[in-house]
C-alpha atoms as a PDB file:
ATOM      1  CA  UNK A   1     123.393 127.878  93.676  1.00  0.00           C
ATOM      2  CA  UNK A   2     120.416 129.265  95.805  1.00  0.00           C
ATOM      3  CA  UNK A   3     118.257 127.034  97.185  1.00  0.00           C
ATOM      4  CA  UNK A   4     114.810 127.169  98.475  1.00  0.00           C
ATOM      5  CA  UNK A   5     113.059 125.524 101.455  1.00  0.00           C
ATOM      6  CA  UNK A   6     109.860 123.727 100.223  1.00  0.00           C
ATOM      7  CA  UNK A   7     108.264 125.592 103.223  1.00  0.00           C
ATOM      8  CA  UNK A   8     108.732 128.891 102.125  1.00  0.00           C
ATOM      9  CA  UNK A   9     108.189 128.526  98.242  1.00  0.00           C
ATOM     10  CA  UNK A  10     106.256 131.274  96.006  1.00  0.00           C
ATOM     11  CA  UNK A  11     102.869 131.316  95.155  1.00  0.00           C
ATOM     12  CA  UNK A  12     101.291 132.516  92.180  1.00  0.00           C
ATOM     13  CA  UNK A  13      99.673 135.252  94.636  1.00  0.00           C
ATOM     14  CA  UNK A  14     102.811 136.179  95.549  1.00  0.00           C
ATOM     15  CA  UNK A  15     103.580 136.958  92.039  1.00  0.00           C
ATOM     16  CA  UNK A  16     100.116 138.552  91.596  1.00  0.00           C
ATOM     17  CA  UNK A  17     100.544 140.666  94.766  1.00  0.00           C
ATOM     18  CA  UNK A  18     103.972 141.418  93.917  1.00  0.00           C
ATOM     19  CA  UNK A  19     103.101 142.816  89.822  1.00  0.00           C
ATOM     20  CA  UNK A  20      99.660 144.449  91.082  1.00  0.00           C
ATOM     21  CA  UNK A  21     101.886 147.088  93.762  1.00  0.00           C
ATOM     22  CA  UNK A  22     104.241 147.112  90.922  1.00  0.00           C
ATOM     23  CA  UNK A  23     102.127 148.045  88.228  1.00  0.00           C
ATOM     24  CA  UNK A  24     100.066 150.476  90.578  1.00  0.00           C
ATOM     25  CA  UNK A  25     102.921 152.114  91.767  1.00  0.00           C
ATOM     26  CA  UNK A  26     104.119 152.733  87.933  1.00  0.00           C
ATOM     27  CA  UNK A  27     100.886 153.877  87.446  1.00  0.00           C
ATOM     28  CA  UNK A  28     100.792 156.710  90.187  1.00  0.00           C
ATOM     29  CA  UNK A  29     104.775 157.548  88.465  1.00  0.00           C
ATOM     30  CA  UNK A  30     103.034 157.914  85.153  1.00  0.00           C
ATOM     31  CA  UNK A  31     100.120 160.505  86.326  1.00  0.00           C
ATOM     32  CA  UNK A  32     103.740 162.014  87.859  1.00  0.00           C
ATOM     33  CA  UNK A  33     105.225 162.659  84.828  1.00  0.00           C
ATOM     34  CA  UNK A  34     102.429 163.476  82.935  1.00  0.00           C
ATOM     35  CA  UNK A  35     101.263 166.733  85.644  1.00  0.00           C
ATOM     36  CA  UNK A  36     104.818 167.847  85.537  1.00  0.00           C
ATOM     37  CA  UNK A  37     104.559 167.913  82.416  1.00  0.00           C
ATOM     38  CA  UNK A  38     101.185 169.558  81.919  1.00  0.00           C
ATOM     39  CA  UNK A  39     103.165 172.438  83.797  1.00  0.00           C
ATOM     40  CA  UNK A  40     106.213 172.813  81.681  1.00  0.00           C
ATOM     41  CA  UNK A  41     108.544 170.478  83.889  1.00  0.00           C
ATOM     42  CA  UNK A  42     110.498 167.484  82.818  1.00  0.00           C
ATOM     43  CA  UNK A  43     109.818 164.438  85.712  1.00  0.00           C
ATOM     44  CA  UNK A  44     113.533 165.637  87.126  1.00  0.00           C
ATOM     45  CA  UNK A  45     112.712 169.161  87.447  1.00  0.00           C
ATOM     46  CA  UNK A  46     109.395 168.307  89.414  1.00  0.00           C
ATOM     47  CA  UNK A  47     111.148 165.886  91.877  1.00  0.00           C
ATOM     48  CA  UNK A  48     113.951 168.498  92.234  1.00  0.00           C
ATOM     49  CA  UNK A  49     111.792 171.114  92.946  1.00  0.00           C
ATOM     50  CA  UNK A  50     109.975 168.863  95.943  1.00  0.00           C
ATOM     51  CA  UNK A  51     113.384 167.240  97.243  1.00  0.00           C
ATOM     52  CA  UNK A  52     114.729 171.557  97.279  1.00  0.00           C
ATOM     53  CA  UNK A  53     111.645 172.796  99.245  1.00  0.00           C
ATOM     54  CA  UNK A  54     111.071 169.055 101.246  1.00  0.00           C
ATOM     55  CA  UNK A  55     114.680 168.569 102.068  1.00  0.00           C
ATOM     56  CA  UNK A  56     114.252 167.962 106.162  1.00  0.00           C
ATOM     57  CA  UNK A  57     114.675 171.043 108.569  1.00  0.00           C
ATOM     58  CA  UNK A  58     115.393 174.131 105.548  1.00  0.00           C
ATOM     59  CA  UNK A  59     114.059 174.678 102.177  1.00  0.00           C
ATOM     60  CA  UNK A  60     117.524 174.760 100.478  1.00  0.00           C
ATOM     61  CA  UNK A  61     119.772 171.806  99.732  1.00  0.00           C
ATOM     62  CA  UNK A  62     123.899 171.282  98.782  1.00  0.00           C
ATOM     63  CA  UNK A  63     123.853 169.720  94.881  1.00  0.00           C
ATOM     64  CA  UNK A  64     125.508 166.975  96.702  1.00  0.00           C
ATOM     65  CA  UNK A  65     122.703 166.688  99.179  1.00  0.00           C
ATOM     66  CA  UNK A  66     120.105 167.153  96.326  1.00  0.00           C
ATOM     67  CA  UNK A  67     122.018 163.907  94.269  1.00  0.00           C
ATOM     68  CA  UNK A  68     121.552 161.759  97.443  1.00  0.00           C
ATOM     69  CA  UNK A  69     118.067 162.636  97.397  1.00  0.00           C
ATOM     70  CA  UNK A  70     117.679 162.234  93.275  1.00  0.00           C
ATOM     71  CA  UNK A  71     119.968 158.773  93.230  1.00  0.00           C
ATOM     72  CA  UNK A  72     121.682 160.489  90.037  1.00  0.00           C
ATOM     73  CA  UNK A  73     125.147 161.673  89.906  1.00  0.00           C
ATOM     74  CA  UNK A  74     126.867 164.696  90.842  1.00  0.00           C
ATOM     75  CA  UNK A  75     127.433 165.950  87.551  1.00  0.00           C
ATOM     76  CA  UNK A  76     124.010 164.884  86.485  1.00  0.00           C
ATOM     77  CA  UNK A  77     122.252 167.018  89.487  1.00  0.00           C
ATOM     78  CA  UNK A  78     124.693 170.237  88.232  1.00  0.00           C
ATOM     79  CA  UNK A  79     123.445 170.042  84.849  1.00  0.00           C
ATOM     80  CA  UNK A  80     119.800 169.920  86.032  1.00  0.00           C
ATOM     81  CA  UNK A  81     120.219 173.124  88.455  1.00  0.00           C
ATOM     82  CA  UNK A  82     121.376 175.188  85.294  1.00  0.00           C
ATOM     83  CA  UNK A  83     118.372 174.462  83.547  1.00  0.00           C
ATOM     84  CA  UNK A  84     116.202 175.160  87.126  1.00  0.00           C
ATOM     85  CA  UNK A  85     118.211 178.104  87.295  1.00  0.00           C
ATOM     86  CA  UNK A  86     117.679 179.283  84.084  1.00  0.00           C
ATOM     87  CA  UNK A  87     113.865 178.327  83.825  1.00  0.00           C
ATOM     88  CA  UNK A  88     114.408 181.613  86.915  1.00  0.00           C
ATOM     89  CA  UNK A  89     112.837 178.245  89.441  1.00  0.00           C
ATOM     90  CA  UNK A  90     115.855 178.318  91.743  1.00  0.00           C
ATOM     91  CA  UNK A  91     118.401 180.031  93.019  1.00  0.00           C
ATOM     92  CA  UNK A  92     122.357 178.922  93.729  1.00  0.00           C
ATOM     93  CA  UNK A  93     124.095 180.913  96.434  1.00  0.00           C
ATOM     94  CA  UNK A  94     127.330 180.188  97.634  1.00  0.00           C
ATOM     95  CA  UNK A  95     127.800 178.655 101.471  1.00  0.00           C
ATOM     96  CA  UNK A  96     129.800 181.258 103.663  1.00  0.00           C
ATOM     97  CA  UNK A  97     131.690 178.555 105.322  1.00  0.00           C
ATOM     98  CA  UNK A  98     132.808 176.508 102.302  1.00  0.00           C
ATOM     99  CA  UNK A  99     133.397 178.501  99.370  1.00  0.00           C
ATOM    100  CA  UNK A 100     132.985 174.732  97.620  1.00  0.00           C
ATOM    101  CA  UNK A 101     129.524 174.567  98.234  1.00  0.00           C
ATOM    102  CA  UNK A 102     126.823 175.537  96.695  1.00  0.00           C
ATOM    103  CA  UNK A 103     123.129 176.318  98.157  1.00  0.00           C
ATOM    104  CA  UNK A 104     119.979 175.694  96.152  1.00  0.00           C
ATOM    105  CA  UNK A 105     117.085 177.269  96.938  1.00  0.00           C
ATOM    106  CA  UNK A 106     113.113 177.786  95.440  1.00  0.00           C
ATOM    107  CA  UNK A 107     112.555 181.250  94.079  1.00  0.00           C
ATOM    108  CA  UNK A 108     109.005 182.147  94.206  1.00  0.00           C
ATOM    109  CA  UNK A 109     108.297 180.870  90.913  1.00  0.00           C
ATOM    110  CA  UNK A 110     109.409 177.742  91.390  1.00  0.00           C
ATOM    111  CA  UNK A 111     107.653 177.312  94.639  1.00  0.00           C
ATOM    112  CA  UNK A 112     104.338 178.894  92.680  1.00  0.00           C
ATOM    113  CA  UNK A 113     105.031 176.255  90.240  1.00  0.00           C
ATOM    114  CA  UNK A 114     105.588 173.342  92.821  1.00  0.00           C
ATOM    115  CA  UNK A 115     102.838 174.220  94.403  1.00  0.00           C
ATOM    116  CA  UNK A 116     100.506 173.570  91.596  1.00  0.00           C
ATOM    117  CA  UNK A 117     101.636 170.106  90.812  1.00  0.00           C
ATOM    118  CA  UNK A 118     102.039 169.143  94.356  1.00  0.00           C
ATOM    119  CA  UNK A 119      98.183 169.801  94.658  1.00  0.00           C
ATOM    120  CA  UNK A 120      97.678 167.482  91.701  1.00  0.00           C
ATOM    121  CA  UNK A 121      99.667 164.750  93.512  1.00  0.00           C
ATOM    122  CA  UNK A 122      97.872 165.113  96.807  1.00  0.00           C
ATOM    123  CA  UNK A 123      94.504 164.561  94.897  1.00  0.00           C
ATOM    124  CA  UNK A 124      95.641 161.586  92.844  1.00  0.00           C
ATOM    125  CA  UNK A 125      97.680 159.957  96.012  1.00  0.00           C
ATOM    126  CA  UNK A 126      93.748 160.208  97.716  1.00  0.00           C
ATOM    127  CA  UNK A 127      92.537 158.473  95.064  1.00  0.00           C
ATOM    128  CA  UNK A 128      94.934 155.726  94.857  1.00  0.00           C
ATOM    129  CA  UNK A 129      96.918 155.938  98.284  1.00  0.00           C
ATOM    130  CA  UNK A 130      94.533 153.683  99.988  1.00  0.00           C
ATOM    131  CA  UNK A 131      94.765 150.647  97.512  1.00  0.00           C
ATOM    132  CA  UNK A 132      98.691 151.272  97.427  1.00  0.00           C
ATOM    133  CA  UNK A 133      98.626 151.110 100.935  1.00  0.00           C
ATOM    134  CA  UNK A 134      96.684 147.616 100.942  1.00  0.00           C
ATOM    135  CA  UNK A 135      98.862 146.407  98.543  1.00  0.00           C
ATOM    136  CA  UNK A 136     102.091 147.189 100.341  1.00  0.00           C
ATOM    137  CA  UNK A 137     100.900 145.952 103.522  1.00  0.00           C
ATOM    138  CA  UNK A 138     100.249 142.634 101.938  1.00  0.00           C
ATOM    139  CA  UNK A 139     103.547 142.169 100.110  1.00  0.00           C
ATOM    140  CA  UNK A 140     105.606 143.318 103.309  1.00  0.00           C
ATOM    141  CA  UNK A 141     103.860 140.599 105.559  1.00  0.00           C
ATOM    142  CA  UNK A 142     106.302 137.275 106.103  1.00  0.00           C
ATOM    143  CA  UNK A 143     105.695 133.919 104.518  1.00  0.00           C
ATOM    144  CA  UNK A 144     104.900 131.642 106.466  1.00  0.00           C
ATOM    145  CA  UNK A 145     107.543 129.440 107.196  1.00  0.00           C
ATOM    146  CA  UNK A 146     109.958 131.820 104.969  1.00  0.00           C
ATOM    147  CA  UNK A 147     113.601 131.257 105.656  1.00  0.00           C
ATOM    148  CA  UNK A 148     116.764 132.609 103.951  1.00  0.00           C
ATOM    149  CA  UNK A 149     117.883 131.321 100.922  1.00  0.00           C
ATOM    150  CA  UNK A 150     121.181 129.107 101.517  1.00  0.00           C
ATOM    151  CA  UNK A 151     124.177 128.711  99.499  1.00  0.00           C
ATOM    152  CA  UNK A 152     124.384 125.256  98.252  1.00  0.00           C
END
């Protein structure tokens, strides 16, 4: 049983602050889905297409590597790159030093196409990056007094 210190109990602010970043947040992920799909692109496709061309250092990622970056399984991120591949988005190319792997990369329509929603994004994430920010700044700061909860 978890137990509480009686300095470090939740406000109804808390709560507040907590549900307003939430439902914010959720908000911003709706306007996502809904430009993605304004352009064609299920919510998958768009976040593949920016985790391909924003994967750190190179604009081409292993499916494994492109998973990671998804949270979705292996099998799950293969199926996707079909349909990528055969929307003619991205490209597969085999790695010369492991015949196992596989390289995705952006062909120019799917970069043409990423580009266009990305733009969208930026815009919206001016309108509401500030408040998010606020938000997020205030539900990261310590309670007061906040300790662990202990096992009982």
């Amino acid at each position: 049983m978890r137990k509480n210190s009686s300095s470090s109990r939740l406000r109804k602010e808390d709560y507040e602050l907590l549900a307003e970043f939430r439902y914010t947040l959720r908000r911003f992920l709706r306007f996502s889905e809904q430009a993605a799909a304004e352009h064609d692109l299920t919510p998958q496709q768009y976040q593949a297409l920016l985790a391909i061309e924003g994967f750190p250092g190179r604009n081409h990622v292993t499916v494994g590597e492109l998973a990671e970056r998804l949270q979705v399984e292996h099998h799950s991120t293969v199926g996707l790159v079909d349909r990528l591949e055969n929307a003619g988005l991205v490209r597969r190319t085999p790695s010369p030093e492991d015949g196992r792997k596989v390289s995705v990369s952006l062909l120019p329509r799917g970069l043409r196409l990423l580009e266009k929603v990305y733009r969208l994004h930026r815009n919206e994430l001016k309108s509401v990056g500030p408040h998010l920010t606020t938000l997020l700044r205030k539900a990261a700061e310590a309670i007061p007094g906040e300790t662990e909860s202990e096992e009982e």
